[in-house]
C-alpha atoms as a PDB file:
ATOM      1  CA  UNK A   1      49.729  -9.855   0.490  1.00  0.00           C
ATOM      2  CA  UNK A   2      49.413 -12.130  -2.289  1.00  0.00           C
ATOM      3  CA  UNK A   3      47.775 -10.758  -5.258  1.00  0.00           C
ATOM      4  CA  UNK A   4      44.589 -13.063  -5.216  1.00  0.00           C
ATOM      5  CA  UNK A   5      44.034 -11.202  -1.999  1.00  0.00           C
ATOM      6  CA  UNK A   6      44.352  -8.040  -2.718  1.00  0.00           C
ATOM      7  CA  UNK A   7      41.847  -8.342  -5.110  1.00  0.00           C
ATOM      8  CA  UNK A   8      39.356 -10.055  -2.342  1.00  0.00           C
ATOM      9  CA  UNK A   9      40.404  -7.147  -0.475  1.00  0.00           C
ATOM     10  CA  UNK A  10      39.549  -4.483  -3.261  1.00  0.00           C
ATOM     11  CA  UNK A  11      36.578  -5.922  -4.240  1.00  0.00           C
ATOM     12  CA  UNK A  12      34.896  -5.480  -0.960  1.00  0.00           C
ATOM     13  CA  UNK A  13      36.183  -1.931  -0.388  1.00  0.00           C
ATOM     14  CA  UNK A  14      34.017  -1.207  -3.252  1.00  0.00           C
ATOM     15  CA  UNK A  15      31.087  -2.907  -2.083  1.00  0.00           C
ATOM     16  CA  UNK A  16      31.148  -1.305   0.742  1.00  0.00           C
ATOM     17  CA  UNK A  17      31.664   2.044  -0.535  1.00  0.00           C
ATOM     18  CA  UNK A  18      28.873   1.716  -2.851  1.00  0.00           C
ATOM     19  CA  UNK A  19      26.790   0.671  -0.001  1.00  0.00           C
ATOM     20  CA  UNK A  20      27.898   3.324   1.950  1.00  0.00           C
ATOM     21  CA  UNK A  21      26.765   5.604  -0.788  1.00  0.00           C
ATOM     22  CA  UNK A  22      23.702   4.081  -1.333  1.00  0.00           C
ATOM     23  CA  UNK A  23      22.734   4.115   2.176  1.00  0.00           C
ATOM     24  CA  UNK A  24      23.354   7.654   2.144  1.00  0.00           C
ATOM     25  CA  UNK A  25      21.353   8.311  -0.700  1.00  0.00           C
ATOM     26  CA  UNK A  26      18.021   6.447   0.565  1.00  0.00           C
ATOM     27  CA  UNK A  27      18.694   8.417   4.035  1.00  0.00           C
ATOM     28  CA  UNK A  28      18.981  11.726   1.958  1.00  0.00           C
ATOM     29  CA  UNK A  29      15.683  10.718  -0.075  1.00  0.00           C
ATOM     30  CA  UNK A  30      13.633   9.821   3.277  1.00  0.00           C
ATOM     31  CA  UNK A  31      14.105  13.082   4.651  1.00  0.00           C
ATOM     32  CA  UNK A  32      12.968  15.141   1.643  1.00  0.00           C
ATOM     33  CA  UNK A  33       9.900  12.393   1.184  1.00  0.00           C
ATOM     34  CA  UNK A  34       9.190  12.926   4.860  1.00  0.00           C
ATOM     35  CA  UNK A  35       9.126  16.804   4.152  1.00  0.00           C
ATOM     36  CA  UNK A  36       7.298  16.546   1.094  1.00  0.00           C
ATOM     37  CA  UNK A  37       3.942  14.102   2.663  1.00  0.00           C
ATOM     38  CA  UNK A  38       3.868  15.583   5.855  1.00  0.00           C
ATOM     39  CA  UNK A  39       1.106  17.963   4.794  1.00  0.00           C
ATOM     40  CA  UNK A  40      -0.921  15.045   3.603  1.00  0.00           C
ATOM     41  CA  UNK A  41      -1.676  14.086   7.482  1.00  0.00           C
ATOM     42  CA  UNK A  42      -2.709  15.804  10.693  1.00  0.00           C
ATOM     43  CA  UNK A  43      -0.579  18.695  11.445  1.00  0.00           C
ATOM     44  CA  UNK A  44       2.813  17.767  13.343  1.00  0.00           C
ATOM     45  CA  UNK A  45       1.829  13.848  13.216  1.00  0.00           C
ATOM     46  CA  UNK A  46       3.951  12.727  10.344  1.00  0.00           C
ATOM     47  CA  UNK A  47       7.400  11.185  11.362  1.00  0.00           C
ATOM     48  CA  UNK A  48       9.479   8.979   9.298  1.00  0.00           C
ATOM     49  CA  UNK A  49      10.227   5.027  10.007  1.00  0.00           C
ATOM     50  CA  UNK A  50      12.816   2.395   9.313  1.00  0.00           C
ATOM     51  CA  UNK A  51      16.406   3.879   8.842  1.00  0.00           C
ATOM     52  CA  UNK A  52      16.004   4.975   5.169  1.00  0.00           C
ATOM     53  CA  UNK A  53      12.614   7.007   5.703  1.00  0.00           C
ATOM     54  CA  UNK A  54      10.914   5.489   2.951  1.00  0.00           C
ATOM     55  CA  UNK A  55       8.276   4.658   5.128  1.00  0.00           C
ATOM     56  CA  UNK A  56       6.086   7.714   6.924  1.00  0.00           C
ATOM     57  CA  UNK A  57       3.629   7.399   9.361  1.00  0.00           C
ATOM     58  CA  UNK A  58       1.006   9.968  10.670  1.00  0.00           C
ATOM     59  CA  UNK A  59      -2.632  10.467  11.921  1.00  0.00           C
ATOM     60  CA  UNK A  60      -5.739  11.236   9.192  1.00  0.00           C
ATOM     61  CA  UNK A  61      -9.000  11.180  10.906  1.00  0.00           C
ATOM     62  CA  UNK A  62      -8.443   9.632  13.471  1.00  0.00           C
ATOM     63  CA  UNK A  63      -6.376   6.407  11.867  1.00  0.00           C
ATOM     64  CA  UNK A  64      -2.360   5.852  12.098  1.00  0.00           C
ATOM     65  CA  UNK A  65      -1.818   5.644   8.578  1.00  0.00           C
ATOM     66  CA  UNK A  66       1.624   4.305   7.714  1.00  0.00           C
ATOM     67  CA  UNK A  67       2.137   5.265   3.854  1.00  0.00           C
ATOM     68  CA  UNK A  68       5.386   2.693   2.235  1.00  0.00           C
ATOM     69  CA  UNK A  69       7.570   3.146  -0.983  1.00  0.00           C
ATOM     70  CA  UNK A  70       8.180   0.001  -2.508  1.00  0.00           C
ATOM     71  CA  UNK A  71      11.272   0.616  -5.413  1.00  0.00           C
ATOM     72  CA  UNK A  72      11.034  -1.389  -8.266  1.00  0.00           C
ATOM     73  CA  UNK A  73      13.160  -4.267  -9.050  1.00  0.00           C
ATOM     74  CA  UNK A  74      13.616  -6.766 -11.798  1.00  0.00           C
ATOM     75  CA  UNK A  75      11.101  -9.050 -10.566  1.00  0.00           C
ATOM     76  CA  UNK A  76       9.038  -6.792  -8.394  1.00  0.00           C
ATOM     77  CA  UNK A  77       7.096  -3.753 -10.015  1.00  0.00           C
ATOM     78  CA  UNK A  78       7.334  -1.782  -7.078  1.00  0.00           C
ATOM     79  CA  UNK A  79       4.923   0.667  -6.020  1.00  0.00           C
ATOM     80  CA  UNK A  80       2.758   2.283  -2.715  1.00  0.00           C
ATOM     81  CA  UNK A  81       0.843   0.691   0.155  1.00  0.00           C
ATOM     82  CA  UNK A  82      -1.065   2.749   2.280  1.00  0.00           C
ATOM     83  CA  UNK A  83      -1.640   1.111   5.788  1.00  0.00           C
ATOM     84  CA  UNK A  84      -4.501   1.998   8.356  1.00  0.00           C
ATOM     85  CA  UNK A  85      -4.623   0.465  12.049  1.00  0.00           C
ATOM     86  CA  UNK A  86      -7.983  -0.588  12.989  1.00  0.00           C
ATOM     87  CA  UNK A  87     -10.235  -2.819  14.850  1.00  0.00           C
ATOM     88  CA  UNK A  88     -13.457  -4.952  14.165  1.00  0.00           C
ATOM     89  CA  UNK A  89     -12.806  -5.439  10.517  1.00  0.00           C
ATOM     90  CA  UNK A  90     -13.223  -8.805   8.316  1.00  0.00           C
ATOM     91  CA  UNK A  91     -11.078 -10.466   6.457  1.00  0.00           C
ATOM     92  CA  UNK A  92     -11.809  -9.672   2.515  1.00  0.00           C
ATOM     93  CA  UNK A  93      -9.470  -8.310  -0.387  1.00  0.00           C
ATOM     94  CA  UNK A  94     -10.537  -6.893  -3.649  1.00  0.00           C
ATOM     95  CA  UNK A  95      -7.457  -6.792  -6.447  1.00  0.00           C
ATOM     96  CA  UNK A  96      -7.669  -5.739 -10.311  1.00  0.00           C
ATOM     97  CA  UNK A  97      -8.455  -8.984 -11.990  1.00  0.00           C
ATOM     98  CA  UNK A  98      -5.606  -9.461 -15.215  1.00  0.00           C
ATOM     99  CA  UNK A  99      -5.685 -11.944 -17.901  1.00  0.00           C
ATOM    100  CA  UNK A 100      -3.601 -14.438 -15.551  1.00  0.00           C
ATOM    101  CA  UNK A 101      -5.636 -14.068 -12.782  1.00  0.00           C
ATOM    102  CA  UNK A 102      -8.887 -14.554 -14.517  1.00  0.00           C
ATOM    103  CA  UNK A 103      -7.150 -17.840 -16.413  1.00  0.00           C
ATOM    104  CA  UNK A 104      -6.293 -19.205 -13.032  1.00  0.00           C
ATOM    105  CA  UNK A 105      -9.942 -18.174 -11.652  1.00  0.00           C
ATOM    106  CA  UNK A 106     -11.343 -20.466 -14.509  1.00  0.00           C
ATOM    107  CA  UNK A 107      -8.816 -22.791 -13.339  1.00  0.00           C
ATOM    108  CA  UNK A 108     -10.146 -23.143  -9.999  1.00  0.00           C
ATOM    109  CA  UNK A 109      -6.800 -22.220  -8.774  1.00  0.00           C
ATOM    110  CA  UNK A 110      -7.802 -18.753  -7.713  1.00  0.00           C
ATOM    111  CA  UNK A 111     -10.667 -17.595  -5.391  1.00  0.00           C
ATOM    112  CA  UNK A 112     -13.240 -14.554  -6.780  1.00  0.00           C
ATOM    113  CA  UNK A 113     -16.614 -13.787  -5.479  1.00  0.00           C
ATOM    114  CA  UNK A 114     -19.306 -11.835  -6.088  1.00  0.00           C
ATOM    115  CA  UNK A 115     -20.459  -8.985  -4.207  1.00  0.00           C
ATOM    116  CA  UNK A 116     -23.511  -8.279  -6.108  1.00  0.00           C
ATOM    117  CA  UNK A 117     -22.300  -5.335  -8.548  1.00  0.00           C
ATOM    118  CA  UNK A 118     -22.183  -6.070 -11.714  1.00  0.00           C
ATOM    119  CA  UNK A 119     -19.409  -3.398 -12.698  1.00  0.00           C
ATOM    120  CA  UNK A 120     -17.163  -4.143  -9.074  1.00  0.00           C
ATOM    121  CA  UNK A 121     -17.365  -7.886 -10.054  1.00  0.00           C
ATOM    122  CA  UNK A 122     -16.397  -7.450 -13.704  1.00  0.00           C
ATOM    123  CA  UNK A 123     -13.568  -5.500 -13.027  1.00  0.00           C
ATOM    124  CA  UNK A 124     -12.017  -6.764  -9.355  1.00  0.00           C
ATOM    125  CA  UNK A 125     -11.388 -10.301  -7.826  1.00  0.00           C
ATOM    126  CA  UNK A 126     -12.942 -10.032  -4.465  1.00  0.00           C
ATOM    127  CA  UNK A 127     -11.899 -13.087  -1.877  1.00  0.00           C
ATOM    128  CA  UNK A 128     -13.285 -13.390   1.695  1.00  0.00           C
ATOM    129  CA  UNK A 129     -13.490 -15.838   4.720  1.00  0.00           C
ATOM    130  CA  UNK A 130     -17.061 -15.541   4.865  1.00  0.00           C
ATOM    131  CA  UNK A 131     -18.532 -14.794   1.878  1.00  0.00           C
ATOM    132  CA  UNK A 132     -21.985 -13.408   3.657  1.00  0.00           C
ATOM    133  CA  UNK A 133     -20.013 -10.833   5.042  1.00  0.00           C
ATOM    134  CA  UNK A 134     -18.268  -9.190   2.050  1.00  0.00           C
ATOM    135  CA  UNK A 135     -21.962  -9.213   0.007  1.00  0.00           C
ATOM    136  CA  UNK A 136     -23.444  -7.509   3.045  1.00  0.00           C
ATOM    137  CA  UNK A 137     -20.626  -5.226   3.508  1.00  0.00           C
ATOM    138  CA  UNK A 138     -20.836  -4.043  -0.283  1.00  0.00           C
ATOM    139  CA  UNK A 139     -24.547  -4.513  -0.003  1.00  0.00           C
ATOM    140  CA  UNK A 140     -24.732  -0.671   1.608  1.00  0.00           C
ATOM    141  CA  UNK A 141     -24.432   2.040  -1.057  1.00  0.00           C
ATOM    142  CA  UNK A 142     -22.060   4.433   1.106  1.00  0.00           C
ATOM    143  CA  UNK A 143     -19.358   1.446   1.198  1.00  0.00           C
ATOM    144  CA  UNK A 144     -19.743   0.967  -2.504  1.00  0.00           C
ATOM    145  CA  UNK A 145     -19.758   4.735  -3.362  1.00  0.00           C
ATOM    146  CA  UNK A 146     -16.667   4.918  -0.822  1.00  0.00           C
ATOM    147  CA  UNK A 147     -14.436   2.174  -2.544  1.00  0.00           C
ATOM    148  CA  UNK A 148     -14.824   3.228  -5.873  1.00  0.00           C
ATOM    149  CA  UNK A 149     -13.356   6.346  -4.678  1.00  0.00           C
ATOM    150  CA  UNK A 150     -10.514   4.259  -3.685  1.00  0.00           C
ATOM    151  CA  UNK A 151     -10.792   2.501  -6.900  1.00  0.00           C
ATOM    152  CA  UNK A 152     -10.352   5.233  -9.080  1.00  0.00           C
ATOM    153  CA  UNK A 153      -6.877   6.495  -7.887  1.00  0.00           C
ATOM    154  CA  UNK A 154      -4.206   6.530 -10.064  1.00  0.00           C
ATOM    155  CA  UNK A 155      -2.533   3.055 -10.609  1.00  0.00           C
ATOM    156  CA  UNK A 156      -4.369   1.223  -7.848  1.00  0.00           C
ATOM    157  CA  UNK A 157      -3.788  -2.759  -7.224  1.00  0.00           C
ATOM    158  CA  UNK A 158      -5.941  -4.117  -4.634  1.00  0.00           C
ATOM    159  CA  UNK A 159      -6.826  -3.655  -0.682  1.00  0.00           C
ATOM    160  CA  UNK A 160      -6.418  -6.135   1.810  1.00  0.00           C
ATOM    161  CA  UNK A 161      -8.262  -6.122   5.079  1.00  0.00           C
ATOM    162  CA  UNK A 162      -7.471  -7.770   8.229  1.00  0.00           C
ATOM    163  CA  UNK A 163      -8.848  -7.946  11.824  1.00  0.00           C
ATOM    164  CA  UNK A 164      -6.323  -5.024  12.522  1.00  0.00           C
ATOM    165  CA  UNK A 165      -5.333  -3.179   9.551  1.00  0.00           C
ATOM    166  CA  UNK A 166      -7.061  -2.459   6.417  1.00  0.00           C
ATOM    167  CA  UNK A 167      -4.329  -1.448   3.523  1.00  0.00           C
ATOM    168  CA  UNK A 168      -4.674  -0.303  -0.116  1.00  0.00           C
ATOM    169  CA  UNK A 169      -1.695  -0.785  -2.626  1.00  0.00           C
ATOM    170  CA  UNK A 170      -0.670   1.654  -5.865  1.00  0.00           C
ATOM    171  CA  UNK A 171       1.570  -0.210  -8.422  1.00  0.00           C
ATOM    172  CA  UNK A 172       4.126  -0.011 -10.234  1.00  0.00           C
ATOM    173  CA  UNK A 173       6.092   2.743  -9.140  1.00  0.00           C
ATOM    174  CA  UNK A 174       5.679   5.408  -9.948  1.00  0.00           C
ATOM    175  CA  UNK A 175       7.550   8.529  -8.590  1.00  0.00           C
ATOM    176  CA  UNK A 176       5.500  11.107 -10.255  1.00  0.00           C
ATOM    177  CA  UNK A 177       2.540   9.608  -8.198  1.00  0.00           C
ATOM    178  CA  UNK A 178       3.785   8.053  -5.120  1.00  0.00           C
ATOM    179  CA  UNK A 179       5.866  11.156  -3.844  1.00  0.00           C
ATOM    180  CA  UNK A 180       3.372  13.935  -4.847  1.00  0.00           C
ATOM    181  CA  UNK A 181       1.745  15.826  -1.884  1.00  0.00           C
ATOM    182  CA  UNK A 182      -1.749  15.745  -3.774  1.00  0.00           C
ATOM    183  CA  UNK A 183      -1.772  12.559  -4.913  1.00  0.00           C
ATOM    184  CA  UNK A 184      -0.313  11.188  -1.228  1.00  0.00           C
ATOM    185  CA  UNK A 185      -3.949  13.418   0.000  1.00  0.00           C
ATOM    186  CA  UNK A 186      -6.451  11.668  -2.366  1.00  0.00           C
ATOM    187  CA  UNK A 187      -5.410   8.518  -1.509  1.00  0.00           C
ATOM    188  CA  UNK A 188      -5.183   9.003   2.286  1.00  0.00           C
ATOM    189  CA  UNK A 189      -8.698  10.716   2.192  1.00  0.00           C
ATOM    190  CA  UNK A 190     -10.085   7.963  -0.186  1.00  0.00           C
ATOM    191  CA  UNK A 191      -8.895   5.048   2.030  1.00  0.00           C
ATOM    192  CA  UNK A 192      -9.936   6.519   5.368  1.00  0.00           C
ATOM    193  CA  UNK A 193     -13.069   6.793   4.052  1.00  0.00           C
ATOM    194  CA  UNK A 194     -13.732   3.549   3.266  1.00  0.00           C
ATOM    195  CA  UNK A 195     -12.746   2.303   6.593  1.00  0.00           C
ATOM    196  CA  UNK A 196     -14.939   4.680   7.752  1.00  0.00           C
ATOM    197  CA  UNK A 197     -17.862   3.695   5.340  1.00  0.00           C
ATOM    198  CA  UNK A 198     -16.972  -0.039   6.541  1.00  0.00           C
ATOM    199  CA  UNK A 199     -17.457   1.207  10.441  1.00  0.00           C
ATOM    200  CA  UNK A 200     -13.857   0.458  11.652  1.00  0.00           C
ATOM    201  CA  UNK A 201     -12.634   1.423  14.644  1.00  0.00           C
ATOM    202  CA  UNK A 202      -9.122   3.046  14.858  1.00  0.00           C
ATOM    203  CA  UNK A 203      -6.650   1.114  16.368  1.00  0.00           C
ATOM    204  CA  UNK A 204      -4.119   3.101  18.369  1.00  0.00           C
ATOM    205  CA  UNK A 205      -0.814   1.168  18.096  1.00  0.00           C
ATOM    206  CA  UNK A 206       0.554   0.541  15.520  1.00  0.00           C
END
C-alpha cells in the first residue's frame, strides 16, 4: 500500500470511529431524555422515535404530542418544537416579530396581520390563508387568554398550524429548558390548551 493510501485509508477509520462514537453518544442521550419527559405525558404513553431518541412522543389530553430536540449548529440556533396531531384546524402562524422581520414587513416582503389586539399585534407577526378566520379565531377571549399562556414560556418562537397538526417552537437551545421535566409540562399543558381553546379535534395517527 502506497503511502497516499494509507492515509485515505486512516483518515476514514477515524471518521468512522468518531461517528461511531457519536452515534453512541446521541443513542445514550435519547434514552436518558426519554426517561427524563416521560412524566410530562399520560402515564406509560411516552416512547422514543428516530434512532437517536431525540424525538419522544406520547398522549396529553387526548393529543399525540411528539416533543423534538433540535441541537444547535453554526447556522441554525437550535431549539424545541412541540407537535400536536389534530383535525379541523386553519392554516395561521403567529412568530416573535425581530428587527429583520419587521424591516422586511415594511418591505412588503413579509406577510403580518392583525388580529385585533393591540398587545398580540405589537409583539407577534401573525400570517393566515384567510384572514377572517384568524381575527375570528382570536376574536374569543378563551383562545386569546389560552395563547398567551403559550406565549409566555420560556424562549418561545412561533406556532404554526396546519389542517393536521398544530406545533409550537422554543429557540435557541437551550438544555436547561428543553430537557427539564417541568418545563417539558408547562409547555405540553400550555399548547394543548390552545388547541383545545381553538376546538381541534385530536387526530389519532400520527
Amino acid at each position: 500500500m502506497n503511502p497516499d493510501d494509507l492515509f485515505a485509508a486512516v483518515a476514514i477509520a477515524v471518521v468512522l470511529c468518531g461517528v461511531t462514537i457519536a452515534a453512541v453518544v446521541m443513542r445514550s442521550h435519547g434514552r436518558k431524555l426519554l426517561d427524563e419527559l416521560a412524566p410530562a405525558f399520560d402515564f406509560g404513553t411516552c416512547r422514543k422515535v428516530g434512532l437517536f431518541g431525540l424525538v419522544v412522543e406520547g398522549l396529553s389530553r387526548g393529543f399525540i404530542c411528539r416533543y423534538s430536540i433540535q441541537p444547535a449548529s453554526q447556522h441554525n440556533p437550535g431549539g424545541a418544537s412541540l407537535r400536536l396531531m389534530v383535525n379541523g384546524a386553519a392554516r395561521w402562524s403567529a412568530e416573535t416579530a425581530g428587527a429583520g422581520s419587521r424591516l422586511m414587513i415594511k418591505m412588503g416582503v413579509l406577510q403580518d396581520l392583525e388580529i385585533g389586539d393591540p398587545e398580540l399585534d405589537q409583539e407577534l407577526r401573525f400570517t393566515a390563508e384567510d384572514e377572517g378566520g384568524l381575527r375570528s379565531l382570536f376574536g374569543a377571549e378563551q383562545v386569546r387568554t389560552a395563547f398567551r399562556m403559550v406565549l409566555e414560556t420560556e424562549n418561545f418562537k412561533r406556532v404554526l398550524c396546519r389542517a393536521d397538526r398544530l406545533e409550537a417552537r422554543w429557540s435557541p437551545r437551550d438544555r436547561r429548558l428543553d430537557e427539564d421535566l417541568a418545563v417539558v409540562r408547562r409547555r405540553l399543558e400550555a399548547v394543548t390548551g390552545l388547541a383545545e381553546a381553538c376546538g381541534y379535534v385530536p387526530r389519532m395517527d400520527s
